[in-house]
Protein backbone atom coordinates (compact mmCIF):
# COMPACT_ATOMS: atom_id res chain seq x y z
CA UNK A 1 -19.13 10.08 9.93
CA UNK A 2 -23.15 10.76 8.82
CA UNK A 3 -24.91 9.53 11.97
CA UNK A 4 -28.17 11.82 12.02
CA UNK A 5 -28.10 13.87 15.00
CA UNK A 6 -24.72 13.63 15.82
CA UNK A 7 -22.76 17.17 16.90
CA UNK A 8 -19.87 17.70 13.92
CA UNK A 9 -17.70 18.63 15.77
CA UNK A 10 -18.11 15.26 17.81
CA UNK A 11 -17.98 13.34 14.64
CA UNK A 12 -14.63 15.50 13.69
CA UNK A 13 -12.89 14.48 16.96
CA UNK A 14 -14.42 10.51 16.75
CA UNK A 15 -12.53 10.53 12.85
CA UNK A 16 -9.86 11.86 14.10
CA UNK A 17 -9.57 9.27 17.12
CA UNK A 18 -9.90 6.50 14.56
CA UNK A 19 -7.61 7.95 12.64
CA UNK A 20 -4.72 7.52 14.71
CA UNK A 21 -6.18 4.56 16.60
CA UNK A 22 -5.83 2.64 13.53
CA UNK A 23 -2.64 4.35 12.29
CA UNK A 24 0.12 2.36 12.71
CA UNK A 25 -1.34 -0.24 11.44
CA UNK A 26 -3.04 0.68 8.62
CA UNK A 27 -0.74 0.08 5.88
CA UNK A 28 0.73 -3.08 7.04
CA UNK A 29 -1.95 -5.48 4.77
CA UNK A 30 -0.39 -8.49 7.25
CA UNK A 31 -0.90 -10.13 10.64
CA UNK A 32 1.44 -9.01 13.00
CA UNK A 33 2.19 -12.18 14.45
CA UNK A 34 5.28 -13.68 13.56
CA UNK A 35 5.16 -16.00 10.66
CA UNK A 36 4.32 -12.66 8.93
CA UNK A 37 7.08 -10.80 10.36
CA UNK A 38 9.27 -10.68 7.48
CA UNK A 39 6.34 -9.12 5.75
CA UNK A 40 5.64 -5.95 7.63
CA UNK A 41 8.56 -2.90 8.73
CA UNK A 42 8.18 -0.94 11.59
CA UNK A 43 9.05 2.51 11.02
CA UNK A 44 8.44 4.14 14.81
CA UNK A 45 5.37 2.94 15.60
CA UNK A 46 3.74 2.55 12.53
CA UNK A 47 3.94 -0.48 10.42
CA UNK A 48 4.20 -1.04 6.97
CA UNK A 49 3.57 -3.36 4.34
CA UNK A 50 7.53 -4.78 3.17
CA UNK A 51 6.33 -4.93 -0.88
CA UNK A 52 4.85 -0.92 -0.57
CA UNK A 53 7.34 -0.36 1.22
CA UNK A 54 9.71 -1.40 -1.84
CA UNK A 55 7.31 -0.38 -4.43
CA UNK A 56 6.80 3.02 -2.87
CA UNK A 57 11.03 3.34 -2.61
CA UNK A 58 11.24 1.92 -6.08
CA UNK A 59 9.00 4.25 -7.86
CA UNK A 60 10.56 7.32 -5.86
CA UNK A 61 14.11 6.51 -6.84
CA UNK A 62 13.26 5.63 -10.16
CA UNK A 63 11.37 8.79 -10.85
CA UNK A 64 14.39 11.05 -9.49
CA UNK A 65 16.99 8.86 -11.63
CA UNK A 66 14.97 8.96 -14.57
CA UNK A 67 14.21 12.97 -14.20
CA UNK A 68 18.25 13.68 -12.82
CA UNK A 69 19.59 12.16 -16.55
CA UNK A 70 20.37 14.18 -19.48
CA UNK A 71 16.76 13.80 -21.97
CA UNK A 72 17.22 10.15 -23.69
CA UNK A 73 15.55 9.27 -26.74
CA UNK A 74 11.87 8.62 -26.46
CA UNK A 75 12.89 4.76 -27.60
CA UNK A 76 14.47 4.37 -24.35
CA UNK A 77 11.35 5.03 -21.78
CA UNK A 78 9.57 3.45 -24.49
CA UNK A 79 11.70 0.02 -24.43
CA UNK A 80 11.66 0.19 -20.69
CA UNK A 81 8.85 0.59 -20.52
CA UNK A 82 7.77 -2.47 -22.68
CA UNK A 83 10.25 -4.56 -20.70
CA UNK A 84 9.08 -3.56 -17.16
CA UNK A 85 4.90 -4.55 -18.84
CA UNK A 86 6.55 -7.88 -19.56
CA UNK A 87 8.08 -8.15 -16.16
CA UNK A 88 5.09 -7.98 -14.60
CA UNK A 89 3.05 -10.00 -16.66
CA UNK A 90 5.84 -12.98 -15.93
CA UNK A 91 5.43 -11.97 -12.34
CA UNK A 92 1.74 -12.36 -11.98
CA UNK A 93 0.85 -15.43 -11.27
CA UNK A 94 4.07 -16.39 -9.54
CA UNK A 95 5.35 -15.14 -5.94
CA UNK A 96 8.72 -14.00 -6.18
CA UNK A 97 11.05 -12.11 -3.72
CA UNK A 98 9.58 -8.64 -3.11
CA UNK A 99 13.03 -7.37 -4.74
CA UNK A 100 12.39 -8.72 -7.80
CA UNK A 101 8.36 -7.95 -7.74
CA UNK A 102 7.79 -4.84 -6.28
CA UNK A 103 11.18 -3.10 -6.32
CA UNK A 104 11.97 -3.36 -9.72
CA UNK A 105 9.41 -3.90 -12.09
CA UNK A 106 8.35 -0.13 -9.60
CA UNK A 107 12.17 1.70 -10.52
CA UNK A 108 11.44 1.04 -13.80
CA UNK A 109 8.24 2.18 -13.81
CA UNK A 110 9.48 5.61 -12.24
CA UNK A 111 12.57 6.04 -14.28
CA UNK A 112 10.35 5.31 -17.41
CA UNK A 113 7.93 8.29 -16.38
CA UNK A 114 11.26 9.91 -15.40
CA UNK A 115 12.96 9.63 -18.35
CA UNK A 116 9.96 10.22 -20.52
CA UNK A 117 8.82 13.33 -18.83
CA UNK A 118 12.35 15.10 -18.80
CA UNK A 119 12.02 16.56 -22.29
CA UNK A 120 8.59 17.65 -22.22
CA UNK A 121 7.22 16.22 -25.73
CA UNK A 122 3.94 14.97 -26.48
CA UNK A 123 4.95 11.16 -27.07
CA UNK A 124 6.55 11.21 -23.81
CA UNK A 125 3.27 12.57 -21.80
CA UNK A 126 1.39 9.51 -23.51
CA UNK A 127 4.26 7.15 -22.49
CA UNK A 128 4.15 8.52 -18.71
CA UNK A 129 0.28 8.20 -18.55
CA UNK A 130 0.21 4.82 -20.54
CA UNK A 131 2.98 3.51 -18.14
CA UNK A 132 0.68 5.26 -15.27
CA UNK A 133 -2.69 3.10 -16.42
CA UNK A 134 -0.27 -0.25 -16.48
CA UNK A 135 0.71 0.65 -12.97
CA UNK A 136 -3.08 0.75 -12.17
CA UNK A 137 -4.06 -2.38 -14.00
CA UNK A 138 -1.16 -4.21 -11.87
CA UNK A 139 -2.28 -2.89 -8.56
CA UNK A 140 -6.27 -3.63 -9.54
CA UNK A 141 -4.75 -7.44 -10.17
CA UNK A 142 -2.99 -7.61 -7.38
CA UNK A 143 -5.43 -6.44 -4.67
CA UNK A 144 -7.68 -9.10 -7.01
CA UNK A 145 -5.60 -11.63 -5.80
CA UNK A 146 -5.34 -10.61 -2.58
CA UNK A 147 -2.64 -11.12 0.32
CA UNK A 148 -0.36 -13.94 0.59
CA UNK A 149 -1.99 -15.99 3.49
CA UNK A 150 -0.56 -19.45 2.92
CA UNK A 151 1.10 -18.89 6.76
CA UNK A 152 -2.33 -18.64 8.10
CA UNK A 153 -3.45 -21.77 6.78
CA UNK A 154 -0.72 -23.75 8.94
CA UNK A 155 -1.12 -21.64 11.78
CA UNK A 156 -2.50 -23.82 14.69
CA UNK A 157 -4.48 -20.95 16.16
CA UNK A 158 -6.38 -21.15 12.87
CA UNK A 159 -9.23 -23.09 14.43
CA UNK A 160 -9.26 -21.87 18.32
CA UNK A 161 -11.94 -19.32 17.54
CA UNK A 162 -10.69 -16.48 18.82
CA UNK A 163 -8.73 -13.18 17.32
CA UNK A 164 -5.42 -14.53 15.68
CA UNK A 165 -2.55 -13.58 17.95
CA UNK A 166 -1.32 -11.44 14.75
CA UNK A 167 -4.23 -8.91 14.93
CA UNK A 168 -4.75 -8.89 18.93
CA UNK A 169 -2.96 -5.26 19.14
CA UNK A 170 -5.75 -4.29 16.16
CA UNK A 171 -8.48 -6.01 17.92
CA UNK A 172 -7.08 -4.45 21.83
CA UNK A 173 -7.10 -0.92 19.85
CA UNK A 174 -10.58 -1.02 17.84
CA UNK A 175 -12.30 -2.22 21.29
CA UNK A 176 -10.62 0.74 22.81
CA UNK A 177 -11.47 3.16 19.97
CA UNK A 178 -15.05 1.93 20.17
CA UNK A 179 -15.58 1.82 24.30
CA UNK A 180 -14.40 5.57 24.14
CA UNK A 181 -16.14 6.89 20.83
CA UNK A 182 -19.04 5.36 22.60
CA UNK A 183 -19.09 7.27 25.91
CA UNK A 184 -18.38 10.32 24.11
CA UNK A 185 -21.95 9.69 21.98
CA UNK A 186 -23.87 8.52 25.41
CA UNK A 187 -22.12 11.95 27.22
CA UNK A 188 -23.88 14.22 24.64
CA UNK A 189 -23.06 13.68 21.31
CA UNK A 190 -27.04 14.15 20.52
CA UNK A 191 -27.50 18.28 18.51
C-alpha cells in the first residue's frame, strides 16, 4: 500500500488484513452461489477454483510420474508432448469436462517436463521450457476468454440490482475489511 503519509507499519498490518479477508476466496474465479457450486471446492475454509484445482493436481502428479520413471528416450516427452499441444488446441474453443481439459492435457504436461528433465540433456531442458511457454500461451488464452458465466445469464437475480447472492460473503467481507482498515487510518494512521 503507497498512500503518502501513511505509518508502514499501518500499511503492513492493513495488507495483511486484506490478505486474509479475501483469502478464502481468492482462488475460487466463481460465484459462490449455487448454480456455480460444482465449480468451486472447499478445502477448510478456503475455496478453490474445481479446473486449478485439477490442473494444479494434474501437473503435480504428472511431474512426480514423469521424474519417478527410469530416463525414456527424448522421442517420448517429445511425442507427448506434441500430443498434449494438440489436445489443447482441440480443447480451446470447446468446454469440455474439467477431467478432460484441465486434468489431462496438465499430467501430460508434467510428466512431459518429468520425463524430459530426468536425464539431464540439453534437448530435454529445451523440451521442458518449450512445453513450459505452451503452458503459458494456454493460460494467457484462457484468462482471454475468461470464466464460464453462461449460469449468470439465466440467473433471475441478474437484473435486481443488487450484489448477486453468489458474491454476498465477498461483498459482507470487503465492507468489513474496509469499515475497519478505515478506523484504523482515522485513529492515527497519519506519520
Amino acid at each position: 500500500m503507497t498512500r503518502p503519509g501513511l505509518d508502514p507499519a499501518l500499511a503492513r498490518k492493513i495488507d495483511r488484513l486484506a490478505r486474509r479477508a479475501h483469502a478464502f476466496h481468492r482462488f475460487a474465479h466463481h460465484p459462490l452461489c449455487g448454480a456455480y457450486r460444482g465449480e468451486v471446492v472447499a478445502l477448510g475454509r478456503w475455496r478453490l477454483c474445481r479446473g486449478c484445482l485439477l490442473g494444479g493436481a494434474g501437473l503435480g502428479a504428472g511431474l512426480v510420474l514423469g521424474g519417478a520413471l527410469p530416463p525414456l528416450p527424448l522421442a517420448v516427452p517429445a511425442a507427448l508432448a506434441a500430443l498434449g499441444a494438440a489436445w489443447a488446441a482441440a480443447l480451446a474453443r470447446l468446454r469440455p469436462p474439467k477431467l478432460l481439459s484441465r486434468l489431462l492435457p496438465a499430467a501430460l504436461a508434467g510428466f512431459t517436463v518429468g520425463a524430459a528433465l530426468r536425464p539431464g540433456r540439453v534437448g530435454g531442458f529445451l523440451l521442458a521450457a518449450g512445453v513450459a511457454g505452451i503452458l503459458a500461451l494456454y493460460l494467457r488464452a484462457y484468462r482471454r476468454r475468461g470464466p464460464h458465466r453462461e449460469a449468470c445469464a439465466a440467473c433471475p437475480e441478474r437484473d435486481l440490482g443488487t450484489a448477486c447472492s453468489g458474491y454476498r460473503a465477498q461483498v459482507r467481507r470487503e465492507r468489513a475489511f474496509s469499515r475497519l482498515a478505515s478506523r484504523w487510518i482515522a485513529r492515527g494512521g497519519k506519520a
